[in-house]
C-alpha atoms as a PDB file:
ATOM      1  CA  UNK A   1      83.618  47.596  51.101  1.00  0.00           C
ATOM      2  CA  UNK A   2      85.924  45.531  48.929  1.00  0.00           C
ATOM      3  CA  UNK A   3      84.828  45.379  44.883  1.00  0.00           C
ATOM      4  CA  UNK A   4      86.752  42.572  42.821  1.00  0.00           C
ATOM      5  CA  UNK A   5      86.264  42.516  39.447  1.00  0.00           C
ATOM      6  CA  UNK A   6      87.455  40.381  36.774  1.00  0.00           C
ATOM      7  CA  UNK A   7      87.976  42.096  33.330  1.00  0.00           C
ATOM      8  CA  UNK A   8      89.075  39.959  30.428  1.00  0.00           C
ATOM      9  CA  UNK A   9      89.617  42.451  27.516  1.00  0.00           C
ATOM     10  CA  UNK A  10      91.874  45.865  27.715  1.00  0.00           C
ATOM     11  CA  UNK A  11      88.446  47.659  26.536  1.00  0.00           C
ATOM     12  CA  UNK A  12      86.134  46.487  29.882  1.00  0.00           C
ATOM     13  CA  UNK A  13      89.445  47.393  32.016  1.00  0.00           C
ATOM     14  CA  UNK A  14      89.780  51.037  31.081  1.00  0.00           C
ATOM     15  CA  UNK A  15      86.057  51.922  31.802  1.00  0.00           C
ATOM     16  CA  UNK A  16      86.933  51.214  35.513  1.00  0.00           C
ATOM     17  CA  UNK A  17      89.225  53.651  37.889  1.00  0.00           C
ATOM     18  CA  UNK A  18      90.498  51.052  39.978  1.00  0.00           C
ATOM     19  CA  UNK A  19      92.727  51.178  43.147  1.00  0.00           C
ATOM     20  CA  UNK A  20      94.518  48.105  43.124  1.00  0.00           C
ATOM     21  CA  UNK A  21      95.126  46.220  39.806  1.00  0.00           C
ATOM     22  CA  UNK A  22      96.078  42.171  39.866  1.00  0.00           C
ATOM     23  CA  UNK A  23      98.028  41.172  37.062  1.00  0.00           C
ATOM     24  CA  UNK A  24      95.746  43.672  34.263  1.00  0.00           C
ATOM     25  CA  UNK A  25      97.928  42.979  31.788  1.00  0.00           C
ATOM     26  CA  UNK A  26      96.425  42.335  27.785  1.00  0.00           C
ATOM     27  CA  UNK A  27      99.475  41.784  25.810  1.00  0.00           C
ATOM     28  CA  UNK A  28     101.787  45.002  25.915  1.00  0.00           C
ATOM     29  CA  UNK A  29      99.290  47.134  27.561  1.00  0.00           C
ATOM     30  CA  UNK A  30      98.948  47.122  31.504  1.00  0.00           C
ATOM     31  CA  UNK A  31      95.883  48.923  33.177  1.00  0.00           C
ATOM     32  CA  UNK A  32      97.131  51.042  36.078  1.00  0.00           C
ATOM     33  CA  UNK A  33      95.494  51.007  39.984  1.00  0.00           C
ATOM     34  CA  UNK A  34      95.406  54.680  41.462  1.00  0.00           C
ATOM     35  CA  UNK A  35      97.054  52.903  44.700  1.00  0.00           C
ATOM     36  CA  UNK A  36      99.091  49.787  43.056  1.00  0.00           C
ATOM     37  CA  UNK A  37      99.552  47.616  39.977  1.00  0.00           C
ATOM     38  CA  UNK A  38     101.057  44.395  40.624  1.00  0.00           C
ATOM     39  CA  UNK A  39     101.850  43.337  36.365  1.00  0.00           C
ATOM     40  CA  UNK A  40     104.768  40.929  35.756  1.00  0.00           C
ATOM     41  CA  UNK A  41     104.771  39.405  32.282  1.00  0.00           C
ATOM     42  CA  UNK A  42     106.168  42.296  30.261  1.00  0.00           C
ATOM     43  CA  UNK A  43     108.718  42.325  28.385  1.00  0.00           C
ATOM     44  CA  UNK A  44     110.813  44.917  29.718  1.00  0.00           C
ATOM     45  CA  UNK A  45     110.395  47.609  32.354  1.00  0.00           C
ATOM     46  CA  UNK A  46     108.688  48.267  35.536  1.00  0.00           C
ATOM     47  CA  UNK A  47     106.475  45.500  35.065  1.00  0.00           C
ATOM     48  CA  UNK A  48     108.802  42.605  33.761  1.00  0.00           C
ATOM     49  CA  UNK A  49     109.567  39.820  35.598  1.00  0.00           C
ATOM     50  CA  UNK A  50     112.997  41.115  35.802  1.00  0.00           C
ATOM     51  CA  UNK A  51     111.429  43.800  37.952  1.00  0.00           C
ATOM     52  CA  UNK A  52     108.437  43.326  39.667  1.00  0.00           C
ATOM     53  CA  UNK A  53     107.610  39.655  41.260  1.00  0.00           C
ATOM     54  CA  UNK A  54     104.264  37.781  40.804  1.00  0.00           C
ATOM     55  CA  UNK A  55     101.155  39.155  42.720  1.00  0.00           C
ATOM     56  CA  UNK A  56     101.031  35.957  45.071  1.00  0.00           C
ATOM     57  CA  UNK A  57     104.890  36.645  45.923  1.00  0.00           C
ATOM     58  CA  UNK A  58     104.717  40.311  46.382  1.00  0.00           C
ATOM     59  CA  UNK A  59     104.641  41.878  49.965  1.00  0.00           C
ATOM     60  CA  UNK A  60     104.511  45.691  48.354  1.00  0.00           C
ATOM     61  CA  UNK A  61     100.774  44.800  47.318  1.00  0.00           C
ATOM     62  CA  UNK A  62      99.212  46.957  50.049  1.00  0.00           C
ATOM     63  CA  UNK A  63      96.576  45.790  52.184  1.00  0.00           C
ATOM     64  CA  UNK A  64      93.051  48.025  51.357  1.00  0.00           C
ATOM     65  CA  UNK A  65      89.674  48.173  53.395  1.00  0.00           C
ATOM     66  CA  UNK A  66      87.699  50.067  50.558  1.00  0.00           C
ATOM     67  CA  UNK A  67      87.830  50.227  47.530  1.00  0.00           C
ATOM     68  CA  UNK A  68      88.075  47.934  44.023  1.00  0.00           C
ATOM     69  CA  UNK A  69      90.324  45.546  42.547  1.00  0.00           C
ATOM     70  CA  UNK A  70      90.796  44.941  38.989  1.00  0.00           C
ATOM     71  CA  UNK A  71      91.919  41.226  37.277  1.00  0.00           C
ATOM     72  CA  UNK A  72      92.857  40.513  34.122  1.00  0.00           C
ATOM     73  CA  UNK A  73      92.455  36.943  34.617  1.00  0.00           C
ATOM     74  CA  UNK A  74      91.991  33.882  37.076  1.00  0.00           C
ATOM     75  CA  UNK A  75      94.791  31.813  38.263  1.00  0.00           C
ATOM     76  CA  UNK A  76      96.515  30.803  41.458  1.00  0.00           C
ATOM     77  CA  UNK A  77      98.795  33.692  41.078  1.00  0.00           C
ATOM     78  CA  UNK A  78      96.223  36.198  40.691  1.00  0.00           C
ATOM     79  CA  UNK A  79      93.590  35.410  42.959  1.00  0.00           C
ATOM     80  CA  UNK A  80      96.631  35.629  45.412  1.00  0.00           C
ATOM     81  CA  UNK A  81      97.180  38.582  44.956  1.00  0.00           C
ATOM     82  CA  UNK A  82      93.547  39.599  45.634  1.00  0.00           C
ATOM     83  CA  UNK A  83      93.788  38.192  48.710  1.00  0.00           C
ATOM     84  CA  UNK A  84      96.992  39.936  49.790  1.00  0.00           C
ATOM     85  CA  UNK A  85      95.110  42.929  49.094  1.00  0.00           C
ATOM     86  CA  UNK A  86      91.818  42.340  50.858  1.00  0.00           C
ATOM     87  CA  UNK A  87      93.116  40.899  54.128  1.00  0.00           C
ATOM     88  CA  UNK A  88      96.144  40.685  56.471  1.00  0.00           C
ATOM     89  CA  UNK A  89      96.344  36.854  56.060  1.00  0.00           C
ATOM     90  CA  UNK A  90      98.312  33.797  57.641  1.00  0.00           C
ATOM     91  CA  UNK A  91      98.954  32.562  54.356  1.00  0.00           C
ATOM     92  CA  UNK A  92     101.840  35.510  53.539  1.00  0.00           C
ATOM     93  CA  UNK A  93     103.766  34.430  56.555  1.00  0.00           C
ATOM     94  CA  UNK A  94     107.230  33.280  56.756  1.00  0.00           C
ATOM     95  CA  UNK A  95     106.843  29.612  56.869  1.00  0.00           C
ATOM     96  CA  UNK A  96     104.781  29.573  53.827  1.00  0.00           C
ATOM     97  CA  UNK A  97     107.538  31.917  51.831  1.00  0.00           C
ATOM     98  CA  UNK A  98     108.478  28.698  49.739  1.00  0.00           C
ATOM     99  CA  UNK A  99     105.241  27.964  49.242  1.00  0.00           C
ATOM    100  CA  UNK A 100     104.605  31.275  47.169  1.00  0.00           C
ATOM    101  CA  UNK A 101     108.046  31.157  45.581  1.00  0.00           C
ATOM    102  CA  UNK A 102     106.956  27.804  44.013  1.00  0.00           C
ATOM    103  CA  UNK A 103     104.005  29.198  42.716  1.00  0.00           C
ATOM    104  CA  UNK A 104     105.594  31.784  41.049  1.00  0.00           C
ATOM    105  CA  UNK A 105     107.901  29.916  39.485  1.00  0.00           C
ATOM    106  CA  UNK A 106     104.968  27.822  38.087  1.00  0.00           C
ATOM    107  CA  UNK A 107     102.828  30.969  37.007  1.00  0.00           C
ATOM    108  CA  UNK A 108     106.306  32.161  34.847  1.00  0.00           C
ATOM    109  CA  UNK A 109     107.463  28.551  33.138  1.00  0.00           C
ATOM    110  CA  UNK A 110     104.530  26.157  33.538  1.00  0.00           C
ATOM    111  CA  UNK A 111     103.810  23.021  35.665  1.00  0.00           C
ATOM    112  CA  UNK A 112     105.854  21.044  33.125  1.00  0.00           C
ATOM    113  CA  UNK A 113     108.850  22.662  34.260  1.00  0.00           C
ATOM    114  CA  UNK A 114     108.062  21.595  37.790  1.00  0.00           C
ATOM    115  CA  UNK A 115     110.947  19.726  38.490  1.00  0.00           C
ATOM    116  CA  UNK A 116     113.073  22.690  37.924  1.00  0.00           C
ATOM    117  CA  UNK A 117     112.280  24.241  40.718  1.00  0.00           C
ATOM    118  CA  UNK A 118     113.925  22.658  43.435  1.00  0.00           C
ATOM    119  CA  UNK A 119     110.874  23.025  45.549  1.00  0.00           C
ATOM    120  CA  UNK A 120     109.974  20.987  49.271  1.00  0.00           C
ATOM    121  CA  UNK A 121     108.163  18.096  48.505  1.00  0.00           C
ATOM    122  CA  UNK A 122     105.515  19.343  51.014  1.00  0.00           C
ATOM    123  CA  UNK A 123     105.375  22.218  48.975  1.00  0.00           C
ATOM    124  CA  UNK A 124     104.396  20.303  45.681  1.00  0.00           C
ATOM    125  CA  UNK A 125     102.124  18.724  46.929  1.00  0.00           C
ATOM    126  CA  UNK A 126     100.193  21.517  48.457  1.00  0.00           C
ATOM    127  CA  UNK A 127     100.345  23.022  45.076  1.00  0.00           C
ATOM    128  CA  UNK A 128      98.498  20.088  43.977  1.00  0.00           C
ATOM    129  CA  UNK A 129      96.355  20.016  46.031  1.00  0.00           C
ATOM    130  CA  UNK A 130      95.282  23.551  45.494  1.00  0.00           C
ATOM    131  CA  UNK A 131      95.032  22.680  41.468  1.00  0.00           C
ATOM    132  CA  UNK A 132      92.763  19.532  42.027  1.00  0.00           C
ATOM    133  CA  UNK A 133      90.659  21.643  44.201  1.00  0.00           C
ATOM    134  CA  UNK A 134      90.251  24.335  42.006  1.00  0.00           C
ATOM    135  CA  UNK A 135      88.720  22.343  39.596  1.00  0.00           C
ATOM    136  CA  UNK A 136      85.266  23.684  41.021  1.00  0.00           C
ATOM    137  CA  UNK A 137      85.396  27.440  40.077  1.00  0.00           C
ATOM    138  CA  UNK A 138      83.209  28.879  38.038  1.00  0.00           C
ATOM    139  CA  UNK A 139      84.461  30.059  34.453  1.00  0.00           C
ATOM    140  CA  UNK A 140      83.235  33.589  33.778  1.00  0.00           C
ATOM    141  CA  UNK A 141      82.215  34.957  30.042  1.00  0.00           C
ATOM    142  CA  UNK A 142      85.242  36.610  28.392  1.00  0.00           C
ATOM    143  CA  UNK A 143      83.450  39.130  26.729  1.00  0.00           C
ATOM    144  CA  UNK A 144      81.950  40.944  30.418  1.00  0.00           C
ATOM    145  CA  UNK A 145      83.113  42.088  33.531  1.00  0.00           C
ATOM    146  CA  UNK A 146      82.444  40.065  36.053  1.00  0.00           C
ATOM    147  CA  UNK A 147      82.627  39.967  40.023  1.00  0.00           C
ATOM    148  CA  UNK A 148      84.798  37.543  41.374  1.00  0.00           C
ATOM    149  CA  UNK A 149      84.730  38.636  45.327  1.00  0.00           C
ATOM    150  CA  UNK A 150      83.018  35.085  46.365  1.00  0.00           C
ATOM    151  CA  UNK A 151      85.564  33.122  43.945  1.00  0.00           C
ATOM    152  CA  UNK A 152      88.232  35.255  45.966  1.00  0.00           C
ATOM    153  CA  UNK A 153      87.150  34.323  49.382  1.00  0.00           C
ATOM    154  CA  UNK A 154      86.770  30.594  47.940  1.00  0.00           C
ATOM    155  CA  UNK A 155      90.390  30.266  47.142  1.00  0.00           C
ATOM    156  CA  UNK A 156      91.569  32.019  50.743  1.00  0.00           C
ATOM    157  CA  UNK A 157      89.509  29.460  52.433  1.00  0.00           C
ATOM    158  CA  UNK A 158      90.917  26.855  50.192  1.00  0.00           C
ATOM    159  CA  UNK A 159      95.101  27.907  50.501  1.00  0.00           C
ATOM    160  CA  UNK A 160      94.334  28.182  54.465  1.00  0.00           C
ATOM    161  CA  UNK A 161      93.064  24.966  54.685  1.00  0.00           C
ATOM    162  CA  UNK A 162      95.883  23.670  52.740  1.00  0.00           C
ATOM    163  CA  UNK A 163      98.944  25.612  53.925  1.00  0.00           C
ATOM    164  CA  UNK A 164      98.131  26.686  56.919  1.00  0.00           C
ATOM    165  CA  UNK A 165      95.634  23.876  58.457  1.00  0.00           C
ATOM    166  CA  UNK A 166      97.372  21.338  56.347  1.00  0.00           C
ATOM    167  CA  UNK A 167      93.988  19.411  55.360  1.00  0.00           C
ATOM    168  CA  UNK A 168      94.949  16.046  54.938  1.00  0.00           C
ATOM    169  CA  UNK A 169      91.843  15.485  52.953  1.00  0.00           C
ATOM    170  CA  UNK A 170      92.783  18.296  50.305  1.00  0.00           C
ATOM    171  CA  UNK A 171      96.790  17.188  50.194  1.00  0.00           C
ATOM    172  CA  UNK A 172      95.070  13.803  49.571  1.00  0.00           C
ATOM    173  CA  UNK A 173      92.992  14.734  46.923  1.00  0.00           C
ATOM    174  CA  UNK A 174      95.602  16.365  45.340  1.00  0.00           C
ATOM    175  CA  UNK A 175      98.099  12.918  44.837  1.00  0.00           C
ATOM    176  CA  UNK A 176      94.975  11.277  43.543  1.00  0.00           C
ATOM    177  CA  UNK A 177      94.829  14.629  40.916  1.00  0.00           C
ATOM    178  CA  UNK A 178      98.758  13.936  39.883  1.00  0.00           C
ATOM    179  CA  UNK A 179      98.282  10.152  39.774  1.00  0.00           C
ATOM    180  CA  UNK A 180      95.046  10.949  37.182  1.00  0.00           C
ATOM    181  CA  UNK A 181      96.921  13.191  35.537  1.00  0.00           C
ATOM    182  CA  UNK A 182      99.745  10.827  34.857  1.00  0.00           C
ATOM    183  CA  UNK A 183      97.242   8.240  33.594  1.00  0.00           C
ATOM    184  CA  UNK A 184      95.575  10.879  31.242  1.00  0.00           C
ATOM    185  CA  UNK A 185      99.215  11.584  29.725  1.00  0.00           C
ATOM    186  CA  UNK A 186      99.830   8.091  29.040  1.00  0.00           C
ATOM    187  CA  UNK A 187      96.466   7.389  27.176  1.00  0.00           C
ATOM    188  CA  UNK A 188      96.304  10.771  25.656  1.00  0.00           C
ATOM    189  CA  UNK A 189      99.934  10.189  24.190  1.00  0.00           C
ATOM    190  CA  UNK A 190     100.539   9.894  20.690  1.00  0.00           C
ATOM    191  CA  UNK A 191     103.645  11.405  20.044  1.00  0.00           C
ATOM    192  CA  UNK A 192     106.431  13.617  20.293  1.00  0.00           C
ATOM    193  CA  UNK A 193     108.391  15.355  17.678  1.00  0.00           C
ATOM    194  CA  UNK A 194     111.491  16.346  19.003  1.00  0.00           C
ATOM    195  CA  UNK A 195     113.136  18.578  16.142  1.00  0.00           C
ATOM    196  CA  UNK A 196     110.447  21.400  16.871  1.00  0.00           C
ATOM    197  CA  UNK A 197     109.582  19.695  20.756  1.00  0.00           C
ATOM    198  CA  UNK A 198     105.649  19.242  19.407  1.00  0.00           C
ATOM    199  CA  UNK A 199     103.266  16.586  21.299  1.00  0.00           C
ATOM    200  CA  UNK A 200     100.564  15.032  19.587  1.00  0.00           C
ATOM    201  CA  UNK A 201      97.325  13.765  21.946  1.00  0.00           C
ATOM    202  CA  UNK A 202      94.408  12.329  21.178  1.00  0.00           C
ATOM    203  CA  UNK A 203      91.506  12.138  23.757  1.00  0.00           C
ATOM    204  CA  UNK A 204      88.581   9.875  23.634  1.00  0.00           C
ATOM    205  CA  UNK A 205      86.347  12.099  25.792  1.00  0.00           C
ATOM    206  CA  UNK A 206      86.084  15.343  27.673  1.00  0.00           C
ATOM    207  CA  UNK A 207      87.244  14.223  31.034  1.00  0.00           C
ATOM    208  CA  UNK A 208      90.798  13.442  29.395  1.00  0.00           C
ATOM    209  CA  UNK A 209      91.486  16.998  28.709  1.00  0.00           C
ATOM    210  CA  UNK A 210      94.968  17.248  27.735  1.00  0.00           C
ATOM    211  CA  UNK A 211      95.673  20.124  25.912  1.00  0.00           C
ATOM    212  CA  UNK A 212      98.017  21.295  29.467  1.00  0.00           C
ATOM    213  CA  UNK A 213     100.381  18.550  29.483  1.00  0.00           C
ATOM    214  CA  UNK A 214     103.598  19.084  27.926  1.00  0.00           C
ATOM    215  CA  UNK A 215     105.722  16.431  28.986  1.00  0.00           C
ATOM    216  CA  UNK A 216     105.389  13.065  27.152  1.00  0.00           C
ATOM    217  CA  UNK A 217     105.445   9.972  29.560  1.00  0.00           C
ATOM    218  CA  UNK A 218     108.852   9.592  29.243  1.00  0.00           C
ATOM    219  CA  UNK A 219     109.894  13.222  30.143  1.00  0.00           C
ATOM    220  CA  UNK A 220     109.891  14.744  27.220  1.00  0.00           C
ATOM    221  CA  UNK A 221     109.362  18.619  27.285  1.00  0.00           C
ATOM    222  CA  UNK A 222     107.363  19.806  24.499  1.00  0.00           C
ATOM    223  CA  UNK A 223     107.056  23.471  23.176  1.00  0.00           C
ATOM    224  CA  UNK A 224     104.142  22.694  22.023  1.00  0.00           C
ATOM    225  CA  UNK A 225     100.806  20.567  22.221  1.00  0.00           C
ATOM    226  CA  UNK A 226      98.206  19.680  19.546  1.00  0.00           C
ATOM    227  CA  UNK A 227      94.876  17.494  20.711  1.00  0.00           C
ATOM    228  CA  UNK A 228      91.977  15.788  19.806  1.00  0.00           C
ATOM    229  CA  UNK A 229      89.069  15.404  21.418  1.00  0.00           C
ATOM    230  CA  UNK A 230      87.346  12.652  19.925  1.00  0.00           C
ATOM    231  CA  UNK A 231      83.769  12.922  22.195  1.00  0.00           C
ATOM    232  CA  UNK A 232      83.473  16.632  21.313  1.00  0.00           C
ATOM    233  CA  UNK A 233      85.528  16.576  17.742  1.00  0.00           C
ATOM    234  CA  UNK A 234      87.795  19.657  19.113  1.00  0.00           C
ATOM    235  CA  UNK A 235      91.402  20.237  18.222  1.00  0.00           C
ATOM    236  CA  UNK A 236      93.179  22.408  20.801  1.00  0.00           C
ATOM    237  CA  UNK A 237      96.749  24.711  19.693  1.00  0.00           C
ATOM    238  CA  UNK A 238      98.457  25.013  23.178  1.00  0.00           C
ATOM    239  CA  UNK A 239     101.861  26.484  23.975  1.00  0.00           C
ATOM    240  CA  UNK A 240     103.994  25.985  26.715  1.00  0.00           C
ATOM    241  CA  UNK A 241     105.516  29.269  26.833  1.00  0.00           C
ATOM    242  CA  UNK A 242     105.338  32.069  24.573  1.00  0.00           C
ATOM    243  CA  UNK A 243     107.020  31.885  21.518  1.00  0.00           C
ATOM    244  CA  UNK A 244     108.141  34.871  19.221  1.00  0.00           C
ATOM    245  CA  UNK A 245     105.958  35.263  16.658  1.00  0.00           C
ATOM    246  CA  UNK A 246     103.623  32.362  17.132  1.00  0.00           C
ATOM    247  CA  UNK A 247     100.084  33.019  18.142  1.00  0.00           C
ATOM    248  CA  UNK A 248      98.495  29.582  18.436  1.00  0.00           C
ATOM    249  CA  UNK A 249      94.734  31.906  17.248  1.00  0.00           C
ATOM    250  CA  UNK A 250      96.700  32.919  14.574  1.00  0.00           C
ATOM    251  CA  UNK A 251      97.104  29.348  13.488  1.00  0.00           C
ATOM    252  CA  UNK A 252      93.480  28.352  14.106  1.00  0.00           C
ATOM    253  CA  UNK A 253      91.778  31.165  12.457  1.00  0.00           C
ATOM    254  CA  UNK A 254      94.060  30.383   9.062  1.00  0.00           C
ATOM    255  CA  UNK A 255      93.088  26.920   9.266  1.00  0.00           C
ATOM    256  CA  UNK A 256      89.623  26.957  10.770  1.00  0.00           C
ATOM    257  CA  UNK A 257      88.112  30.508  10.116  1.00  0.00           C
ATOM    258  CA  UNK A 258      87.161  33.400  13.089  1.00  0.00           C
ATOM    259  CA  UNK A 259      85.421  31.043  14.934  1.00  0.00           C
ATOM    260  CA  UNK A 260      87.974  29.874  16.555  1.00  0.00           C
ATOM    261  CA  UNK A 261      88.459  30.798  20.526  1.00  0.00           C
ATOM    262  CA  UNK A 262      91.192  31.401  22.199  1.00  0.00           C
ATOM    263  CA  UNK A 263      94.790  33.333  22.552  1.00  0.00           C
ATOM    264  CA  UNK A 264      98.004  33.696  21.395  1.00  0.00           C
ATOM    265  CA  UNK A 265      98.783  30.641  24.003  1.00  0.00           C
ATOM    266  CA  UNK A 266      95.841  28.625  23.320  1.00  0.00           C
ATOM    267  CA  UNK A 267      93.315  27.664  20.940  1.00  0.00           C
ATOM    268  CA  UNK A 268      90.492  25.881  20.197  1.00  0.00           C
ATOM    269  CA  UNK A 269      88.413  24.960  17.019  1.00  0.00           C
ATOM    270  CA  UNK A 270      84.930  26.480  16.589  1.00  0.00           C
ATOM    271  CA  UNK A 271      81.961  25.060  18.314  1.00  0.00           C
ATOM    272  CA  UNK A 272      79.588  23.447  16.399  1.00  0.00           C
ATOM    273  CA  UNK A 273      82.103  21.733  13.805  1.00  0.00           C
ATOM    274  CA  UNK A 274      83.577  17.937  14.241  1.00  0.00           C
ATOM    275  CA  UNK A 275      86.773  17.861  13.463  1.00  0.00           C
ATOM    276  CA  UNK A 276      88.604  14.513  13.059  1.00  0.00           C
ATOM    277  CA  UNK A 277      92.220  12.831  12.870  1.00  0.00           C
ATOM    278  CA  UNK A 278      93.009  14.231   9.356  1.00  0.00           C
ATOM    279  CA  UNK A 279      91.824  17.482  10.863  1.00  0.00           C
ATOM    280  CA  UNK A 280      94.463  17.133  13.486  1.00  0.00           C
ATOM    281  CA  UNK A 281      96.998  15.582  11.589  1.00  0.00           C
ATOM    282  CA  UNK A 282      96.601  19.292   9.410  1.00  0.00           C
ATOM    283  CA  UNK A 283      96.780  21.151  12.753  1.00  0.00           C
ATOM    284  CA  UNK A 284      99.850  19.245  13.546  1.00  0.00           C
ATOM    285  CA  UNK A 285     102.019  20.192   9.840  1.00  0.00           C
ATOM    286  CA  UNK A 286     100.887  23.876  10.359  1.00  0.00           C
ATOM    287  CA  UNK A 287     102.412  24.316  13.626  1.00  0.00           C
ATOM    288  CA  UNK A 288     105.383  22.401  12.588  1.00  0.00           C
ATOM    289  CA  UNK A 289     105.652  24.811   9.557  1.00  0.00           C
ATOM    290  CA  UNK A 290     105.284  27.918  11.928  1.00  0.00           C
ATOM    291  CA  UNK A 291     108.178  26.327  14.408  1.00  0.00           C
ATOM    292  CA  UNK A 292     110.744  27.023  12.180  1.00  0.00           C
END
């Protein structure tokens, strides 16, 4: 029997003695399988990207027919490694090698650096395809373990069908998810401050989410992302990549209080208090002033 579980803090993750661990890393500290840890965003060492490759690109995850399987968190790359794990799949084979080298390169420097890559066009768009998809999984607490097995199996039946059935309905749905996306960066767009590389958005309602896009609608690669959400009166801190020594909760909690949610990457305004453009506009100077 296969156990996946999905533990978001460093505290839930050491109560567990885990064989295989995806990607259990909580800044500086990775959380060790008995059998194999697959970690690559430290650093330095063993588990630096210098060192180790991403869980969906790493054939030395070994494959396990008992036992549990610790995640720190859900993404593409993660849940990819699960399923190298779990099952001796078609989706790890040869042909789909550029496939998985893409989506690496993503998981390390963001989608807005997509164009770096110098990846098959019929690999982009499978890549979209799985993002529009994915749309559909559940979000889990981040304060509790939770088990992740069926989201697991969701995503292998979602990459075969793309990749290795090539589901013309999914690789459809996935130009129609770039095409929105483009149209959401155009009418989120407010401005972009290249000195420090900062966007400004402003959203009129939840379905523009925009906190994720990072390159202006002229091409413009931000560092950095401040938005409003005028329906729900949020203001999101996002990051592109890390930065040294700027935690985007940091930022929040000085200018709206512990409330806040979030990460070093990411962060949102508490719930329950309407923020508006002045708010934003405030956001915007203390980000600025931290970008120095």
């Amino acid at each position: 029997m296969i156990i996946i579980e999905l533990s978001p803090t460093a505290a839930l993750a050491r109560a567990f003695k885990t064989d295989v661990t995806i990607e259990a890393e909580y800044g500086n500290e990775v959380i060790e399988g008995t059998i194999f840890t697959s970690a690559h965003h430290q650093k330095s060492g063993k588990y630096s990207k210098q060192h180790s490759p991403a869980p969906c690109n790493n054939p030395d995850i070994p494959y396990i027919q008992d036992g549990t399987i610790l995640v720190g968190h859900i993404d593409l790359d993660s849940l990819a490694g699960c399923i190298r794990a779990y099952s001796r799949s078609e989706l790890f084979a040869p042909e789909h090698k550029t496939f998985w080298a893409l989506a690496e390169f993503v998981d390390l420097h963001g989608l807005h650096r997509l164009k770096e890559a110098g990846a098959f066009h019929e690999d982009v768009r499978a890549l979209h395809a799985y993002f529009a998809a994915e749309k559909t999984f559940p979000k889990f607490p981040d304060d509790a373990t939770s088990d992740i097995y069926n989201v697991v199996r969701r995503a292998h039946d979602l990459l075969d069908r793309i990749l290795v059935k090539r589901d013309n309905g999914l690789l459809v749905h996935g130009d129609r998810f770039v095409a929105n996306q483009a149209q959401i960066n155009a009418r989120t767009f407010r401005f972009f401050q290249s000195e420090k590389g900062i966007i400004g958005r402003i959203a009129a309602n939840k379905s523009d989410a925009c906190d994720h896009l990072f390159v202006s609608p002229k091409g413009q690669i931000a560092k950095a992302a401040v938005s409003l959400n005028e329906e729900d009166g949020t203001i999101t801190i996002s990051l592109a990549e890390p930065q040294d020594g700027i935690s985007c909760i940091k930022i929040a909690s000085e200018i709206w209080g512990a409330d806040v949610r979030g990460n070093d990457m990411v962060a949102t305004s508490p719930k329950g208090i309407r923020l508006v453009s002045m708010d934003w506009s405030l956001a915007i100077s203390c980000i600025v002033d931290a970008m120095k």
